[in-house]
Structures are given as structure tokens and as C-alpha cells.
PDB file of N, CA and C in Angstrom:
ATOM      1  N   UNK A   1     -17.971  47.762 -59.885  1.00  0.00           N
ATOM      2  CA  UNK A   1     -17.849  46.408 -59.408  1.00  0.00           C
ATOM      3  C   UNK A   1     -17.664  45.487 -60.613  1.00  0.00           C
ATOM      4  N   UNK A   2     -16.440  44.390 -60.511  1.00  0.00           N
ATOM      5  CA  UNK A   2     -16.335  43.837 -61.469  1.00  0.00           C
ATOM      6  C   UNK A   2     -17.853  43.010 -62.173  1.00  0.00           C
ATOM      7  N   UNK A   3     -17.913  42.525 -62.864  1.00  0.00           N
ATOM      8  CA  UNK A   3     -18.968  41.681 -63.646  1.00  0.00           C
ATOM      9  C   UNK A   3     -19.462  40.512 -62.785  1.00  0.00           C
ATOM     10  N   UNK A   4     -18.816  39.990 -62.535  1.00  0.00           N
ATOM     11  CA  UNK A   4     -18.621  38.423 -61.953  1.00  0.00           C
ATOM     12  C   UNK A   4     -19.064  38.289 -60.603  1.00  0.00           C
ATOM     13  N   UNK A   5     -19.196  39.727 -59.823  1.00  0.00           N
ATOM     14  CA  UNK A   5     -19.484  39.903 -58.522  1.00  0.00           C
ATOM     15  C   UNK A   5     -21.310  40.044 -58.730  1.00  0.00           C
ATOM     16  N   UNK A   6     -21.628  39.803 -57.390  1.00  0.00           N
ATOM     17  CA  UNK A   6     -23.157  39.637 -57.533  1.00  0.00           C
ATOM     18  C   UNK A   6     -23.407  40.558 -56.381  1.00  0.00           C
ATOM     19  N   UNK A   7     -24.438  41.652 -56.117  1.00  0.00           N
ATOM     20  CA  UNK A   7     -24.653  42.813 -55.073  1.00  0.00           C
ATOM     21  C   UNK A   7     -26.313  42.419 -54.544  1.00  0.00           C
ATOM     22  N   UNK A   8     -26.276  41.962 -53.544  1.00  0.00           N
ATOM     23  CA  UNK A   8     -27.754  41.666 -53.290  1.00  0.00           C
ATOM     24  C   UNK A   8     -27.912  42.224 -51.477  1.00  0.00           C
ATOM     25  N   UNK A   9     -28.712  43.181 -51.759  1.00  0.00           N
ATOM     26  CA  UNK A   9     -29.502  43.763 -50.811  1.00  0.00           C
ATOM     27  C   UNK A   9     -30.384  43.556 -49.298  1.00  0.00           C
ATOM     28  N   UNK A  10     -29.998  43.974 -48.522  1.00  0.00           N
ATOM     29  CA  UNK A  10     -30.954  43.543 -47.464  1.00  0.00           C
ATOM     30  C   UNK A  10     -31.489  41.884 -47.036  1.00  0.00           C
ATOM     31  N   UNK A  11     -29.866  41.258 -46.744  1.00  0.00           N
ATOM     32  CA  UNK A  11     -29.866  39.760 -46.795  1.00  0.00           C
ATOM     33  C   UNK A  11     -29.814  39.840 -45.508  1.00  0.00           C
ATOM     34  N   UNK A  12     -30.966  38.230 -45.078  1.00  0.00           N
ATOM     35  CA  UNK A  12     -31.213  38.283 -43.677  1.00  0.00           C
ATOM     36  C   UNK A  12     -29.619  37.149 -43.465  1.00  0.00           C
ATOM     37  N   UNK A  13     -29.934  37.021 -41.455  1.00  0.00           N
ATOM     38  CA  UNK A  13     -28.781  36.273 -41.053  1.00  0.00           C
ATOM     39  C   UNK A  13     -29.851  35.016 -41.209  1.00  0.00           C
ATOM     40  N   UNK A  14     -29.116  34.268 -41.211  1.00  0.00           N
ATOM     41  CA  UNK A  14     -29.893  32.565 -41.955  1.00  0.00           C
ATOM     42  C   UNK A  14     -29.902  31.801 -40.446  1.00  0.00           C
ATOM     43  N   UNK A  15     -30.654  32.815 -39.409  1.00  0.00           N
ATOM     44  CA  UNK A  15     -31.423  31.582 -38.260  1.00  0.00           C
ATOM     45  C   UNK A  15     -33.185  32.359 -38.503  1.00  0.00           C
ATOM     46  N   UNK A  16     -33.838  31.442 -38.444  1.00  0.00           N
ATOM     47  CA  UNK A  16     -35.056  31.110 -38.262  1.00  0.00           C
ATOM     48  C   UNK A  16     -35.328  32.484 -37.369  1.00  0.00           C
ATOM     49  N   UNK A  17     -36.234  33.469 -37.810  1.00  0.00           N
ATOM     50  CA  UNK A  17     -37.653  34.099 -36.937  1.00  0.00           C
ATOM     51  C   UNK A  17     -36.176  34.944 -36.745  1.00  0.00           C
ATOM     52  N   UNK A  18     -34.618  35.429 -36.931  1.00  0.00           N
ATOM     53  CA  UNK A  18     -34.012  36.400 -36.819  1.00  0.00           C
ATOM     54  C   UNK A  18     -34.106  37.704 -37.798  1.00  0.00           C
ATOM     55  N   UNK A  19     -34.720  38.818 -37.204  1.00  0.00           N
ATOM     56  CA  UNK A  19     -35.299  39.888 -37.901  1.00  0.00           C
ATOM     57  C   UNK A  19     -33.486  40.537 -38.623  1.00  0.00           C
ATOM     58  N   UNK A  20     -32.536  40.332 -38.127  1.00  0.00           N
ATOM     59  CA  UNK A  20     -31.418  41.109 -38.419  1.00  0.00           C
ATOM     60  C   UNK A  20     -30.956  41.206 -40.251  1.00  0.00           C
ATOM     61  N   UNK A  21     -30.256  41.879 -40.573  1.00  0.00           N
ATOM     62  CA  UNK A  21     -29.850  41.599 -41.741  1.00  0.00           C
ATOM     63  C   UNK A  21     -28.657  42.215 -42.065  1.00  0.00           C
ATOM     64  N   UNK A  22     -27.923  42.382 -43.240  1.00  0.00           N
ATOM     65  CA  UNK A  22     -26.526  42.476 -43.856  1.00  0.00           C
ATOM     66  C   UNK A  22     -27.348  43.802 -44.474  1.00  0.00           C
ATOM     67  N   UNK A  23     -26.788  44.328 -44.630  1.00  0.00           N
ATOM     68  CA  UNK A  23     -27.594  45.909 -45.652  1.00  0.00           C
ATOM     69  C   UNK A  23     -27.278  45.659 -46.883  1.00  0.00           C
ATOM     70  N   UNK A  24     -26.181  45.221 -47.630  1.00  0.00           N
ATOM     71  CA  UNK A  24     -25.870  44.667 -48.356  1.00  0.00           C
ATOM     72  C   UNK A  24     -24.617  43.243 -48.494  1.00  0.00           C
ATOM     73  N   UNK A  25     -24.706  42.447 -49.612  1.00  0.00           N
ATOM     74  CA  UNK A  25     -23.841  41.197 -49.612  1.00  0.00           C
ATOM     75  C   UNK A  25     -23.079  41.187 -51.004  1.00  0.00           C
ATOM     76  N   UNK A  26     -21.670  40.765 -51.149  1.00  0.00           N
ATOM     77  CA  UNK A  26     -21.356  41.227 -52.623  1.00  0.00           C
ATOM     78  C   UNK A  26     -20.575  39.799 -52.111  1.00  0.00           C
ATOM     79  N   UNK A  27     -20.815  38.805 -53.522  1.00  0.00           N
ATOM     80  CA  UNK A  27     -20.033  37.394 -53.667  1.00  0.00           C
ATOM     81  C   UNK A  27     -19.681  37.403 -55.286  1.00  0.00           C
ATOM     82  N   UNK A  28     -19.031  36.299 -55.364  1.00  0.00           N
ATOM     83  CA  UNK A  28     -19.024  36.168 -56.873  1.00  0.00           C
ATOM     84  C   UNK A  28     -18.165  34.837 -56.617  1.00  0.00           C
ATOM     85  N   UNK A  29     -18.224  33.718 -57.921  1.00  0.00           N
ATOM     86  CA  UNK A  29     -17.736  32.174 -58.046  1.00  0.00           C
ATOM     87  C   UNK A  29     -16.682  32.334 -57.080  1.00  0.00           C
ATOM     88  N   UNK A  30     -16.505  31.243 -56.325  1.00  0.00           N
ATOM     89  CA  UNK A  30     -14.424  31.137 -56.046  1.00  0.00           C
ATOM     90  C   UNK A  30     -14.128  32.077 -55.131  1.00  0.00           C
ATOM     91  N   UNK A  31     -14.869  33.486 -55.009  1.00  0.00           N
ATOM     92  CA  UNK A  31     -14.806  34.091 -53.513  1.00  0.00           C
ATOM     93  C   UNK A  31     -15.509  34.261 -52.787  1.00  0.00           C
ATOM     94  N   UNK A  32     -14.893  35.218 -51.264  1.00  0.00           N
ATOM     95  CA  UNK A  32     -15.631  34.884 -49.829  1.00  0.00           C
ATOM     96  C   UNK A  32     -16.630  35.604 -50.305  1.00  0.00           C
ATOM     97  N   UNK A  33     -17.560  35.536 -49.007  1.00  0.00           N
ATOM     98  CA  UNK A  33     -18.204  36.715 -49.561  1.00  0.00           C
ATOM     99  C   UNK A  33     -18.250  37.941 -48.427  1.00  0.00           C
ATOM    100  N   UNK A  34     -18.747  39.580 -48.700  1.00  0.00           N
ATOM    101  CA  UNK A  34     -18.237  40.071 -48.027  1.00  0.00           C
ATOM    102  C   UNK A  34     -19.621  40.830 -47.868  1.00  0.00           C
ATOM    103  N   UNK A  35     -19.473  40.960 -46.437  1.00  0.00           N
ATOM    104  CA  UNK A  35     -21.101  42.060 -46.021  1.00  0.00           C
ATOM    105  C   UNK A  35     -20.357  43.476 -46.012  1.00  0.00           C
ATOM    106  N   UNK A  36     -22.150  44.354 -46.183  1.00  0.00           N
ATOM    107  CA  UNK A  36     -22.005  45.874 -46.244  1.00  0.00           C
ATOM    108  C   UNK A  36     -22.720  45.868 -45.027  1.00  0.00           C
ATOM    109  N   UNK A  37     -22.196  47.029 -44.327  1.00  0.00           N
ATOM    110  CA  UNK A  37     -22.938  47.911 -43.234  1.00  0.00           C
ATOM    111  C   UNK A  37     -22.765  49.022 -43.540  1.00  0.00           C
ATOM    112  N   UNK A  38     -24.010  49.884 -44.013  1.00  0.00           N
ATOM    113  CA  UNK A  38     -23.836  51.539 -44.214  1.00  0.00           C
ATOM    114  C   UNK A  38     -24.506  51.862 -43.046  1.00  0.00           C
ATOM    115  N   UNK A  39     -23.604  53.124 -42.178  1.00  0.00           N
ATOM    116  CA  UNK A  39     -24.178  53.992 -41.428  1.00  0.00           C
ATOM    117  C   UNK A  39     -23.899  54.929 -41.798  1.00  0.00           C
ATOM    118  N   UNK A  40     -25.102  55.810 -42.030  1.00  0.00           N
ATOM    119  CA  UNK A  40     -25.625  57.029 -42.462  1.00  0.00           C
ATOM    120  C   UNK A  40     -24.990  58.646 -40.874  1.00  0.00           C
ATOM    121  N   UNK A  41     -25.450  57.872 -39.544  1.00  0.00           N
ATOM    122  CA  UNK A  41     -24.819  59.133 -38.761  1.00  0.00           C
ATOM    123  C   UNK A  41     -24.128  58.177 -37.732  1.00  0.00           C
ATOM    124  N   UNK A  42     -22.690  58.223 -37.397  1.00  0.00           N
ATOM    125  CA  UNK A  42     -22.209  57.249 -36.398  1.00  0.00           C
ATOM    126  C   UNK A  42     -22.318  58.224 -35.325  1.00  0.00           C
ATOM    127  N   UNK A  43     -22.307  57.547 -33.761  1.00  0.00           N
ATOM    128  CA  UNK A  43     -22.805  57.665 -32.531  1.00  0.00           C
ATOM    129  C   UNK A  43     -22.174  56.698 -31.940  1.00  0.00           C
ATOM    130  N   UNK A  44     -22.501  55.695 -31.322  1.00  0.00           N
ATOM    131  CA  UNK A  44     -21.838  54.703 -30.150  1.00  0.00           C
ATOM    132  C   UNK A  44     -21.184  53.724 -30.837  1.00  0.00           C
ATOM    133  N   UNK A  45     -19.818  53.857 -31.050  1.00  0.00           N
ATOM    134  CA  UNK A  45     -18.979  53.050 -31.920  1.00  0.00           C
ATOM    135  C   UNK A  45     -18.996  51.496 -31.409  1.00  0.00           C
ATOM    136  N   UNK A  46     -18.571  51.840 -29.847  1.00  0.00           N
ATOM    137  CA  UNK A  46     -18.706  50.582 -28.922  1.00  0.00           C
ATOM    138  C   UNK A  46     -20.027  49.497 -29.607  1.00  0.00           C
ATOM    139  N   UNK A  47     -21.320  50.085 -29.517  1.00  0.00           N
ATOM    140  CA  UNK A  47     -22.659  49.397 -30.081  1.00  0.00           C
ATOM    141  C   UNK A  47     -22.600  49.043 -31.491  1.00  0.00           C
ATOM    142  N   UNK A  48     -21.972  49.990 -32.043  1.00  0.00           N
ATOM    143  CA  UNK A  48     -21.686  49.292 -33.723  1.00  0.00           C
ATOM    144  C   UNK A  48     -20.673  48.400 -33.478  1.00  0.00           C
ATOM    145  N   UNK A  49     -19.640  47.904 -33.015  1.00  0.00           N
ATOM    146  CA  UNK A  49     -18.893  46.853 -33.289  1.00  0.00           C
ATOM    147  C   UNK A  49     -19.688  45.640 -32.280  1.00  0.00           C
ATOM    148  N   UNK A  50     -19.843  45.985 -31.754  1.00  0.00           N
ATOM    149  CA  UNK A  50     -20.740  44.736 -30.661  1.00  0.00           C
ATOM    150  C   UNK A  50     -21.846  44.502 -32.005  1.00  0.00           C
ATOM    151  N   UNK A  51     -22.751  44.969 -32.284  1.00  0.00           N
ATOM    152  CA  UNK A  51     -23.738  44.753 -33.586  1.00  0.00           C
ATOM    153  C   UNK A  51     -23.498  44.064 -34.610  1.00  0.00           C
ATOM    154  N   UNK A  52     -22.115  44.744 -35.280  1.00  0.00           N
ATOM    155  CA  UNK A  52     -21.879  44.162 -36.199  1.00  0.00           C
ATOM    156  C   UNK A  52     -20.805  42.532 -35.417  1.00  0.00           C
ATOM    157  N   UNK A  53     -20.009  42.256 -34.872  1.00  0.00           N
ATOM    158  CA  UNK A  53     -19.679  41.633 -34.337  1.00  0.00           C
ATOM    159  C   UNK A  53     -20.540  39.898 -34.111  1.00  0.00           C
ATOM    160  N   UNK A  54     -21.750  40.365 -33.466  1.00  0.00           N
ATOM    161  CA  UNK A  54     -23.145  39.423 -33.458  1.00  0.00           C
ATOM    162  C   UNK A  54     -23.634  39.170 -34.678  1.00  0.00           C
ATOM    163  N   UNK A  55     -23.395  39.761 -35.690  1.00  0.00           N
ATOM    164  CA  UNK A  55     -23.882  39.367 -36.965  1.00  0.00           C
ATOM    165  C   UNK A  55     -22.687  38.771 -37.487  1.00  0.00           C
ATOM    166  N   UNK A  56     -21.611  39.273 -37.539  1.00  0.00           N
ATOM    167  CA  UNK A  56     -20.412  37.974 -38.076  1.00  0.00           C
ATOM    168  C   UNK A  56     -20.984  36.614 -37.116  1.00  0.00           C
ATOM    169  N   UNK A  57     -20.765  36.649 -35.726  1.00  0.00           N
ATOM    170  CA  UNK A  57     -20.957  35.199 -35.487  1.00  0.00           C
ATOM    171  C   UNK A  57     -21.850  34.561 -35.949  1.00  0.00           C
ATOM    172  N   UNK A  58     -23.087  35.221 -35.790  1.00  0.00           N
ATOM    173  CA  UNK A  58     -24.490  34.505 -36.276  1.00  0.00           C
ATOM    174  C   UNK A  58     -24.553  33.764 -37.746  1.00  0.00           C
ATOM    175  N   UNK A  59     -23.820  34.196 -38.618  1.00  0.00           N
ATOM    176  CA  UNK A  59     -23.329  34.707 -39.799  1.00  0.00           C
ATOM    177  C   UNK A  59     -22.303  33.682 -40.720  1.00  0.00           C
ATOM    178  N   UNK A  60     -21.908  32.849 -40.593  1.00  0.00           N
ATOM    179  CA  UNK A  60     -20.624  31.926 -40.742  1.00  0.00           C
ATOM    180  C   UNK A  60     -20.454  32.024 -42.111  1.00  0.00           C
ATOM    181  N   UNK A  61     -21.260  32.813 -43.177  1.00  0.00           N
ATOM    182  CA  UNK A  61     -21.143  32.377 -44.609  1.00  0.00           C
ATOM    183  C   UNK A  61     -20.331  33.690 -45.313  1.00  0.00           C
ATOM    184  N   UNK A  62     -20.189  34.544 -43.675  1.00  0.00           N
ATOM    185  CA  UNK A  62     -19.528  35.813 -44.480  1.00  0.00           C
ATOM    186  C   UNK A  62     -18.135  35.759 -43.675  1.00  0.00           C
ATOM    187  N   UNK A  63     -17.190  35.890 -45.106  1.00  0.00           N
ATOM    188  CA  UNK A  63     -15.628  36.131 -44.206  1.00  0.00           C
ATOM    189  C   UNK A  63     -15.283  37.680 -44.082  1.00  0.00           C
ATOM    190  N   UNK A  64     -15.834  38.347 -44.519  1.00  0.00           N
ATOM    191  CA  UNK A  64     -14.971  40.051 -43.979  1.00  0.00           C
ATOM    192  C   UNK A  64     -16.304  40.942 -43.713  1.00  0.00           C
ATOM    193  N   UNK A  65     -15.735  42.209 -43.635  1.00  0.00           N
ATOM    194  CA  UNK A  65     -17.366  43.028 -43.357  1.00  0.00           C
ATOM    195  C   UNK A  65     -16.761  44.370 -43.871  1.00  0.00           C
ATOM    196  N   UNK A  66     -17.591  45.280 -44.357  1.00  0.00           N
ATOM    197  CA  UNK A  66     -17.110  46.532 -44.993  1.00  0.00           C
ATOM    198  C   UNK A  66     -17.839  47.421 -44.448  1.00  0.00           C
ATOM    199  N   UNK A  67     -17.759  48.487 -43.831  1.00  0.00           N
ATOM    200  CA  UNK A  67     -18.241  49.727 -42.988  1.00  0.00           C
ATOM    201  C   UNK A  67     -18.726  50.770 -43.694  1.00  0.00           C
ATOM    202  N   UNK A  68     -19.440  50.922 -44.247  1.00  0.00           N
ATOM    203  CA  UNK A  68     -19.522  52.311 -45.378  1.00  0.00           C
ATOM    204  C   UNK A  68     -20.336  53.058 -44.144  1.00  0.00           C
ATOM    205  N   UNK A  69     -19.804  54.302 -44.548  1.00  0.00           N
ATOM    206  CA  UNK A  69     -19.878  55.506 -43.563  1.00  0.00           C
ATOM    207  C   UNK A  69     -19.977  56.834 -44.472  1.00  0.00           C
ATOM    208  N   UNK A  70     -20.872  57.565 -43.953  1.00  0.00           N
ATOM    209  CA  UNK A  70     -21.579  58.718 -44.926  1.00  0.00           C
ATOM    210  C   UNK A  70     -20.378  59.850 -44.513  1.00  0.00           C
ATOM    211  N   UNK A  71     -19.961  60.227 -45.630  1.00  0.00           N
ATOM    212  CA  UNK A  71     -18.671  61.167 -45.506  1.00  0.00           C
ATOM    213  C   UNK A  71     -19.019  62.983 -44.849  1.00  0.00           C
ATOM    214  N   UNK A  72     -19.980  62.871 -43.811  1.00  0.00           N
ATOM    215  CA  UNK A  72     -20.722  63.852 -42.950  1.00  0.00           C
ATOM    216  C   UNK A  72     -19.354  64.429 -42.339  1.00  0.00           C
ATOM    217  N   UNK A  73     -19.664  65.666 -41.869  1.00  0.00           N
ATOM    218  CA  UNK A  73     -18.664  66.183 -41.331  1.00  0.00           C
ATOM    219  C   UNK A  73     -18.861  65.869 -39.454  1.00  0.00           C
ATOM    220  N   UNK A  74     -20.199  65.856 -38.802  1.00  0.00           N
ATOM    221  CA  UNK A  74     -20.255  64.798 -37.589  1.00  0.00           C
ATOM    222  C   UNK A  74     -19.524  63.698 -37.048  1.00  0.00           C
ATOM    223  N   UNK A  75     -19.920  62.688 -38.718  1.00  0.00           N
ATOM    224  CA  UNK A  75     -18.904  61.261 -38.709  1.00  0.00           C
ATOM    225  C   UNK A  75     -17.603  61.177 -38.374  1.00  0.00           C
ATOM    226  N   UNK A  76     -17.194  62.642 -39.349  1.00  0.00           N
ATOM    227  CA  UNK A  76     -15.952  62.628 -39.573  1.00  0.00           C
ATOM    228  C   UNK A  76     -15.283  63.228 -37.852  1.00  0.00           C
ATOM    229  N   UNK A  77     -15.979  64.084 -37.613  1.00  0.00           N
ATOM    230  CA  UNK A  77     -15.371  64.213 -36.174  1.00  0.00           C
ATOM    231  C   UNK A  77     -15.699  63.131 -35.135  1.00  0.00           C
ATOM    232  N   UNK A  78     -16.294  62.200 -35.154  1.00  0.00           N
ATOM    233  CA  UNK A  78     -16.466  61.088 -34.266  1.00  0.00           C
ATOM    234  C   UNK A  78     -15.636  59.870 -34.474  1.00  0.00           C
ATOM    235  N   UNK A  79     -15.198  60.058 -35.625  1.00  0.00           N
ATOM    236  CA  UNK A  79     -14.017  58.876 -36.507  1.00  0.00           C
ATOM    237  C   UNK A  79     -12.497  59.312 -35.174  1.00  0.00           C
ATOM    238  N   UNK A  80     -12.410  60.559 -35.823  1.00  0.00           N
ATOM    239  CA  UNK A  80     -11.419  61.576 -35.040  1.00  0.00           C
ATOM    240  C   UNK A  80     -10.908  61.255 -33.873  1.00  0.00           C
ATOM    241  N   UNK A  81     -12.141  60.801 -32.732  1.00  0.00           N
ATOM    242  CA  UNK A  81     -12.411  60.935 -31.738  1.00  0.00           C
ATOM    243  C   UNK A  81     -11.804  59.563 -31.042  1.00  0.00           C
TER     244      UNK A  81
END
């Protein structure tokens, strides 16, 4: 990751008493900034985009979202799918 970028961890969504969070957040001066979602075993794709989806809206300070996905051979057949 370039220098200039900043990687900060387990950032909540910015309403009051909302338990949710970004798994990770990477910004830096002058750009958007962009959330991490790592899933470790994917399962109900439908529920991960509805999930992540509710956290973009909730969310207004993040413009893109990045999916990291554990390169499992499960995943990989449910990607497939």
C-alpha cells in the first residue's frame, strides 16, 4: 500500500448505539475512501450484498467497497455458482 494511504481497522458506521462496522477502511489526502469486507467462508451471497449494501447507505463517507474473499476451494465453487 502506497505511503500516503492510511489502513484503519474495525471502523464503526457513524450512527449512534449502531453495533455494525467496516472490517477495514483505507483513505489517504484528496481520495475517496474505500471499505474492506473480508469473508473468510461465503454462503448466502443474496445476504452479503443486502449487508454490505445497508452499510454503504448507512455509510455516506465511503465511495466504493472491496470484497476480500479467502481463496478456499468452497468459495471458489460458490463464486462459480
Amino acid at each position: 500500500m502506497h505511503a500516503q494511504l492510511r489502513w484503519k481497522s474495525e471502523v464503526p458506521i457513524p450512527i449512534t448505539g449502531d453495533q455494525r462496522a467496516w472490517d477495514a477502511v483505507v483513505s489517504g489526502s484528496g481520495q475517496g475512501r474505500v471499505a474492506i469486507e473480508a469473508e473468510t467462508r461465503l454462503r448466502d451471497i443474496q445476504a452479503l450484498q443486502r449487508r454490505v449494501a445497508l452499510k454503504r447507505r448507512d455509510d455516506p463517507s465511503i465511495d466504493s467497497v472491496v470484497l476480500l474473499v479467502a481463496g478456499t476451494r468452497g468459495n471458489r465453487f460458490v463464486l462459480r455458482d
